[in-house]
Structures are given as structure tokens and as C-alpha cells.
Protein backbone atom coordinates (compact mmCIF):
# COMPACT_ATOMS: atom_id res chain seq x y z
CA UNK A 1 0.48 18.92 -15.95
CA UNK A 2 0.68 19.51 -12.35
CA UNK A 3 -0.26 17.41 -9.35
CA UNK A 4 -3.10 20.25 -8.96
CA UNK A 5 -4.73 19.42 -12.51
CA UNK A 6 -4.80 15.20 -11.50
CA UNK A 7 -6.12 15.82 -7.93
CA UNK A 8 -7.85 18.90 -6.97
CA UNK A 9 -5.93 21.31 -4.15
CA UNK A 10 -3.11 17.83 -4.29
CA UNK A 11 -0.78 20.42 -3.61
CA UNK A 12 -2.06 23.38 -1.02
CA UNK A 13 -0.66 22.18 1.77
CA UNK A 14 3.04 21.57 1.00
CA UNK A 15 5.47 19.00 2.95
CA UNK A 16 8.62 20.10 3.39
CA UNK A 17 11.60 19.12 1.50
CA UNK A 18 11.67 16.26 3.49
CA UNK A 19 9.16 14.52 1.00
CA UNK A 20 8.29 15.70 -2.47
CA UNK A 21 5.50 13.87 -4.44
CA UNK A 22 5.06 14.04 -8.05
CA UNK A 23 1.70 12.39 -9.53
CA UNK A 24 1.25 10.55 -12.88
CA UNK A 25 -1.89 9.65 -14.33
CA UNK A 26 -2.34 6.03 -15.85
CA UNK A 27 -4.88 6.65 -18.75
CA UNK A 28 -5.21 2.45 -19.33
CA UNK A 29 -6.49 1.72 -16.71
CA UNK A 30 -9.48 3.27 -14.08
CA UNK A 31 -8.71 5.37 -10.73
CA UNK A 32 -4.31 4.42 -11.37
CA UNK A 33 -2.28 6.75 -9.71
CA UNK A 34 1.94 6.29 -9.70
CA UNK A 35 3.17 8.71 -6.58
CA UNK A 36 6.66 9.51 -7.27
CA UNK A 37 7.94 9.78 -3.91
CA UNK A 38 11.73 11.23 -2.89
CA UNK A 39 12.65 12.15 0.33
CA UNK A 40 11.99 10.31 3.52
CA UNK A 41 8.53 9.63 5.58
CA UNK A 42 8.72 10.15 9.81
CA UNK A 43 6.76 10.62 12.52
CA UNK A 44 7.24 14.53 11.36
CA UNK A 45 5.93 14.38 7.97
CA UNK A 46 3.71 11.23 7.89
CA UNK A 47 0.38 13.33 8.84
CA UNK A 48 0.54 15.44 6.07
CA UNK A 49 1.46 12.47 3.49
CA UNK A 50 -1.53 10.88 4.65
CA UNK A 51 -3.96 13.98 4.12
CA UNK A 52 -2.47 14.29 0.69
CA UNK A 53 -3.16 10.85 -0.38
CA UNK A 54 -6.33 11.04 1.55
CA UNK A 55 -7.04 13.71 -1.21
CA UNK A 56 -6.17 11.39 -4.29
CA UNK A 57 -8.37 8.65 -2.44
CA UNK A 58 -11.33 10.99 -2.25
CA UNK A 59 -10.97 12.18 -6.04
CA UNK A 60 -11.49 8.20 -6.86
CA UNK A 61 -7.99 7.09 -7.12
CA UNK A 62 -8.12 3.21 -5.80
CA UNK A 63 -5.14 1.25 -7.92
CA UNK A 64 -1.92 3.52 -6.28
CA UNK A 65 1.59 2.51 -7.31
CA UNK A 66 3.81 4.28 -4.91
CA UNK A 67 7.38 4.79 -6.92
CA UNK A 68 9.70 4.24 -3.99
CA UNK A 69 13.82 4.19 -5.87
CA UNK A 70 14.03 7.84 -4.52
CA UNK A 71 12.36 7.26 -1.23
CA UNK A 72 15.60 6.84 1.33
CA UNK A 73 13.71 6.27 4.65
CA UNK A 74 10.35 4.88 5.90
CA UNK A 75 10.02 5.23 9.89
CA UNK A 76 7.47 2.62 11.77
CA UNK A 77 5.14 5.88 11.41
CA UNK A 78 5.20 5.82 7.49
CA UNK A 79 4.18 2.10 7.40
CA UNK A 80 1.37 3.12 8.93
CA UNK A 81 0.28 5.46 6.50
CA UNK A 82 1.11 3.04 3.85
CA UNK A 83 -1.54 0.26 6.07
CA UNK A 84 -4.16 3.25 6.24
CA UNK A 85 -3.99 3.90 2.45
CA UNK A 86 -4.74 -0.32 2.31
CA UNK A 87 -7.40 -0.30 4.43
CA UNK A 88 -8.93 2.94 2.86
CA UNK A 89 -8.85 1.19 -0.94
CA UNK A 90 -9.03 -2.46 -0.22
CA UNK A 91 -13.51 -1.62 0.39
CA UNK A 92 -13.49 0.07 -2.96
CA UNK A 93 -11.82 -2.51 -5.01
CA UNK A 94 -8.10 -0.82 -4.96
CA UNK A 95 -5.18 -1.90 -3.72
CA UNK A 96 -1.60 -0.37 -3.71
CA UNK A 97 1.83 -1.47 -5.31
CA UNK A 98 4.76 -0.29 -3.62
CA UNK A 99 7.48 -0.07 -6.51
CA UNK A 100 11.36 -0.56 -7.07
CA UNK A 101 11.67 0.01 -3.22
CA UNK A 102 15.35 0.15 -1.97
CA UNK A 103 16.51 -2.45 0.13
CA UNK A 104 17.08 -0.31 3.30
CA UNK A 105 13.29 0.70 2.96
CA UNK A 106 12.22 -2.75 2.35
CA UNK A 107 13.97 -3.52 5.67
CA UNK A 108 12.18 -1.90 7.76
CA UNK A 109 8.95 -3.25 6.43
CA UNK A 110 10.20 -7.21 6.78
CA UNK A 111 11.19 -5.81 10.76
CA UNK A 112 8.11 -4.96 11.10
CA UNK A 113 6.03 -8.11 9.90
CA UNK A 114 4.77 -5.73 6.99
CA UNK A 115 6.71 -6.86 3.85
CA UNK A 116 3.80 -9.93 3.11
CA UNK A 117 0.76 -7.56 3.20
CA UNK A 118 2.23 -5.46 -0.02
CA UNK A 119 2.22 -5.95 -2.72
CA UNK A 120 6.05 -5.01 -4.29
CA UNK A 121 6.81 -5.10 -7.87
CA UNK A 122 10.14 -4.13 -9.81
CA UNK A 123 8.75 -2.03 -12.72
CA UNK A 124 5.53 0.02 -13.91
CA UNK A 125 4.76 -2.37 -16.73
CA UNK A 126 4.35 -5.35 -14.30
CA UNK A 127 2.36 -2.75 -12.32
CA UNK A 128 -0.18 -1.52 -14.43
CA UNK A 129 -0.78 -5.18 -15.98
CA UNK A 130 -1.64 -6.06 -12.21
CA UNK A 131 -4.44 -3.61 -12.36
CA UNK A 132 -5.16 -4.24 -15.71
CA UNK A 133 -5.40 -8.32 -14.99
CA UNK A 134 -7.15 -7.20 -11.15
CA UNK A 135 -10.58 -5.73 -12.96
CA UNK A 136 -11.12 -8.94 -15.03
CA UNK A 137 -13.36 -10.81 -12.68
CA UNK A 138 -12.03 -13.71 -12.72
CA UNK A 139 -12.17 -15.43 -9.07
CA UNK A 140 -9.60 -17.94 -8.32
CA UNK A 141 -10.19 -19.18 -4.64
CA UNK A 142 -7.14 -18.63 -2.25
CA UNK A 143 -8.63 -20.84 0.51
CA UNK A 144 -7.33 -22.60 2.23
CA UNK A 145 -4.42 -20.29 2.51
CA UNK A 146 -1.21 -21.08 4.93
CA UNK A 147 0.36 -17.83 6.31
CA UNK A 148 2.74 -16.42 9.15
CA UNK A 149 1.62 -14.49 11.79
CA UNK A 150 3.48 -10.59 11.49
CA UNK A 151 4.00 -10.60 15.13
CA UNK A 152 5.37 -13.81 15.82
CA UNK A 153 6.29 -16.03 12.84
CA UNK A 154 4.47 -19.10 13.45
CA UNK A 155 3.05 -20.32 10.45
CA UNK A 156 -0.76 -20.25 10.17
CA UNK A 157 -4.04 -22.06 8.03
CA UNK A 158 -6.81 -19.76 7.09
CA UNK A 159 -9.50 -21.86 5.46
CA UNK A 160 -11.58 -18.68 4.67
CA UNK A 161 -11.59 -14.88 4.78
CA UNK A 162 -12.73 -13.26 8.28
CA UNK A 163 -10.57 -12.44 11.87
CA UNK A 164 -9.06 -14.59 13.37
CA UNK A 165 -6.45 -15.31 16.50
CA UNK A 166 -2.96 -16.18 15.92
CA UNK A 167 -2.63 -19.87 18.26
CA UNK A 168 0.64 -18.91 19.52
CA UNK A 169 1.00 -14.88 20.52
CA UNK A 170 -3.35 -14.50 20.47
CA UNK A 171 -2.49 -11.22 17.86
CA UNK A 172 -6.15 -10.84 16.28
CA UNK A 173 -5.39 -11.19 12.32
CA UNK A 174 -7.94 -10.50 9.73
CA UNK A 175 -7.00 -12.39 6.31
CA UNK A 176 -9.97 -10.31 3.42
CA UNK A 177 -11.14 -12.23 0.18
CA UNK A 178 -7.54 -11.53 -2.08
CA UNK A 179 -5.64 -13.46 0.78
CA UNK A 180 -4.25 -9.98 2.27
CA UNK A 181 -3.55 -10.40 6.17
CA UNK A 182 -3.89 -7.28 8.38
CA UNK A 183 -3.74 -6.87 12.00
CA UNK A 184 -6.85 -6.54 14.09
């Protein structure tokens, strides 16, 4: 099966070799989607990675588990690609997992003040029960929820979803209804 057959035209525009993504179906549960990434994400090849996920978002692919162990590099570029992917499934009841990333990678996104709004498992089974467990309806509330500000690191209480400002650097933080903090 190619990435063609799972998402429609996945694969007419290629990336170079700097990023190769291979796509896996996950019949259990609804709109799952593992991306086997390898390669490396820049500045470079991040626009492109975004239109082709853009593409698996549009065919109704929500619940994305990004296989990182062969992804060597994620630029400040590529994290944003990974936030736009959030934003674009978090409305329709998705979220994304990024998996077994490498500790070099997983760097960069703790630099950044990005590590806490991913969610970052160590293997597919713990994964797919996430989705699995995520459609049952069952609401626990998160509120009130104490959190640290990405920009600055002073710790914060949210007592409910909505935007906020952080009391110490004024960053504008919006904290949604699963407890996920975003910028602006």
C-alpha cells in the first residue's frame, strides 16, 4: 500500500531526501495516522511537510502519531509545523503524539518552551490506546490546572479554559478544555 492509496495525491509533490514520510493506517481506531518520518525538518523543507500533512488533515485524519526514532533534526521552523498541525486537529477532536523522539530532537523542543504542549509517548501500543481511551467520553475536569509559562518559566494557575496573560513576561497564553497551553 502506498502513501497515495491512504491519502489521495499524499505523494505528488515530493520533499527531497532531506525528509521521507511513510504512512500507516490504524484500522482500530477512527481518522489514526502513524507518519514515519526520517530525515530532518528546516526552514527549507518545513513548507512542503506542512502541505503534505495538510493533505492527510483534509482526507479526515485527526489522531496523528508522528514516528520520530529516524527523525535526526527539528529546526525552530519544524516546531512550528508540528504547533500548526495542533491547532488544525485540536477543533476537530484530534490531537497528535509525537513518538520515540530522540533526545537531541526533544531538545530543541524543551529550548523552546514546546516539550509540555505534546504529547510524547515511547511506543505505538501506548499510542493507539490514547486514542482508543480519548473517544470514550468520559470528562474528567482539569481545572484548576497549575502550569509554566513557555516563555518565561514562572509557574502559573488556570482555573478554567480561555486566554489568558502570563503575570510576569505579559506572553498571551491560551490553556483549551484537555489542559493543552498554546501561545496567543
Amino acid at each position: 500500500m502506498t502513501n497515495n492509496d491512504i491519502v489521495p495525491g499524499f505523494d505528488d509533490e515530493k520533499i527531497d531526501e532531506s525528509l521521507k514520510i511513510k504512512l500507516q493506517k490504524i484500522e482500530q481506531v477512527e481518522g489514526c495516522l502513524v507518519l514515519h518520518l526520517s530525515g530532518y525538518i528546516d526552514t527549507y523543507n518545513s513548507n512542503l511537510f506542512q502541505k503534505r500533512i495538510g493533505k492527510a488533515i483534509g482526507s479526515g485524519f485527526t489522531r496523528l502519531i508522528f514516528q520520530c526514532n529516524a527523525l535526526n533534526y527539528v529546526s525552530s521552523t519544524g516546531i512550528g509545523s508540528f504547533t500548526a498541525f495542533l491547532k488544525a486537529v485540536k477543533p476537530r477532536g484530534g490531537d497528535l503524539i509525537l513518538l520515540e523522539i530522540q533526545p537531541k530532537v526533544y531538545e530543541v523542543f524543551q529550548l523552546l518552551g514546546f516539550s509540555q504542549f505534546f504529547n510524547i509517548r515511547d511506543n505505538l501500543e501506548d499510542s493507539v490506546s490514547f486514542f482508543r481511551s480519548g473517544s470514550s467520553g468520559v470528562s474528567v475536569s482539569l481545572f484548576p490546572k497549575i502550569l509554566v509559562c513557555p516563555i518565561c518559566a514562572k509557574k502559573l494557575k488556570a482555573t478554567k479554559p480561555g486566554r489568558f496573560r502570563c503575570s510576569e513576561c505579559k506572553t498571551i497564553l491560551a490553556i483549551d478544555n484537555a489542559g493543552q497551553v498554546f501561545l496567543g
